[in-house]
Structure formats: structure tokens, C-alpha cells
Protein backbone atom coordinates (compact mmCIF):
# COMPACT_ATOMS: atom_id res chain seq x y z
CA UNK A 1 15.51 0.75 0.90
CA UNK A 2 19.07 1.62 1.19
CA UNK A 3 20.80 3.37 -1.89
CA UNK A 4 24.23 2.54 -3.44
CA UNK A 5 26.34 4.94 -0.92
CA UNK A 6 24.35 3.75 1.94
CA UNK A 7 21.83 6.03 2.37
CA UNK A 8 18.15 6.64 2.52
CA UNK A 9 17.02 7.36 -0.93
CA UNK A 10 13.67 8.81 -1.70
CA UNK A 11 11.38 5.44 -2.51
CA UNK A 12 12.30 4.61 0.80
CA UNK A 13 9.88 7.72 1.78
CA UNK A 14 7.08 6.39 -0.47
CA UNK A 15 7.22 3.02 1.20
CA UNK A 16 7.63 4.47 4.91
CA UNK A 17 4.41 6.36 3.77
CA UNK A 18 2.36 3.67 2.13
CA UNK A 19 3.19 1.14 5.40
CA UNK A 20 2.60 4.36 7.68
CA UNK A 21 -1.05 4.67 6.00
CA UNK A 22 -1.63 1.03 5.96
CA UNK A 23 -1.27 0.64 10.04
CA UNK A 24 -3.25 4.12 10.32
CA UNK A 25 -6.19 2.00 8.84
CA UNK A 26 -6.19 3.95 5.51
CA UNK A 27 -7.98 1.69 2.93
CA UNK A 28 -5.87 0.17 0.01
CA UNK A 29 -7.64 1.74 -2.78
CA UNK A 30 -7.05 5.11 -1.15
CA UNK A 31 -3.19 4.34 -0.33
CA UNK A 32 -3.11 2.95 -4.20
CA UNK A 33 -4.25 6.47 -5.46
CA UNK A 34 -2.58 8.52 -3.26
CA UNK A 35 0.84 6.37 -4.33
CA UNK A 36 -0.28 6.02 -8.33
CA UNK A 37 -0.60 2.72 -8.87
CA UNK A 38 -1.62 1.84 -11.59
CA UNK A 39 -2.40 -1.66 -10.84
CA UNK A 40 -4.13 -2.75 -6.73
CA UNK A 41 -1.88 -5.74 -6.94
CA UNK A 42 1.05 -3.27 -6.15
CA UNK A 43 -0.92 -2.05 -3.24
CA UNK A 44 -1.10 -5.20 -2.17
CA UNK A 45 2.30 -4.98 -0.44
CA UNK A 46 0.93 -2.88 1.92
CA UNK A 47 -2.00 -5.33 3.16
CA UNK A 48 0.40 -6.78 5.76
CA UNK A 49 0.08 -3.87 8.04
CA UNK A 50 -3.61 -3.30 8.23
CA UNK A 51 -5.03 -3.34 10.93
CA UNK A 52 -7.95 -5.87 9.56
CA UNK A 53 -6.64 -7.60 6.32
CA UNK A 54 -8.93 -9.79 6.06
CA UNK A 55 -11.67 -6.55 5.67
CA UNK A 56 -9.25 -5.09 3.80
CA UNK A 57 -9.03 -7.89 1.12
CA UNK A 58 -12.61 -8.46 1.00
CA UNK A 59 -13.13 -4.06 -0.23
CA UNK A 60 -10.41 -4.64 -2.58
CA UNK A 61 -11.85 -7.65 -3.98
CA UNK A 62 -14.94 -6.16 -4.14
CA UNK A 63 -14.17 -2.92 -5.56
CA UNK A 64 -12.25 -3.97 -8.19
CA UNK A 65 -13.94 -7.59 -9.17
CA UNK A 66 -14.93 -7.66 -12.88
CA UNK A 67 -18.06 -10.26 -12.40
């Protein structure tokens, strides 16, 4: 995320640090705490660069299912 002078600007940390997480293998719900989201579906960004997403979709879904 590039500001308006050109620079790196401060979300651009969070989002180096949520994708950093992400490919360490950090779960989602962890990464979605750690970050304060409030909701997983703005997490859910970071599910591209897991290392299983497929795994990682299947906790989420599970953890957070309401049936």
C-alpha cells in the first residue's frame, strides 16, 4: 500500500505482517486476533498464502460455524 507522497505508510506494515504470518503457517483465527478483526471474513484475505488453504478453510469454517 503506497501512500499519497509515495511512500510506505503504516497499514502497509499490518498487511506485510498478516501475509508474513499466513506463509509462516500461523492459523487464521490467530492472525484475525492478533490483527483485530472483528469479522474472519477480513482474515480471509490472508488465506491465499497458507501454506494448506484448504486445512485452513476447513478450521475456520469449523470454528466459527453457527449450526
Amino acid at each position: 500500500m503506497i501512500g499519497q507522497g509515495g511512500g510506505i505508510v503504516f497499514h502497509s506494515l499490518r498487511h506485510t505482517f498478516g501475509t508474513q504470518m499466513a506463509s509462516a503457517g500461523a492459523p487464521l483465527v490467530a492472525i484475525k486476533e492478533w490483527m483485530g478483526h472483528a469479522d474472519i471474513q477480513t482474515t480471509m484475505i490472508y488465506a491465499k498464502w497458507t501454506k494448506d488453504r484448504e486445512a485452513e478453510r476447513a478450521f475456520v469454517d469449523a470454528a466459527f460455524s453457527t449450526g
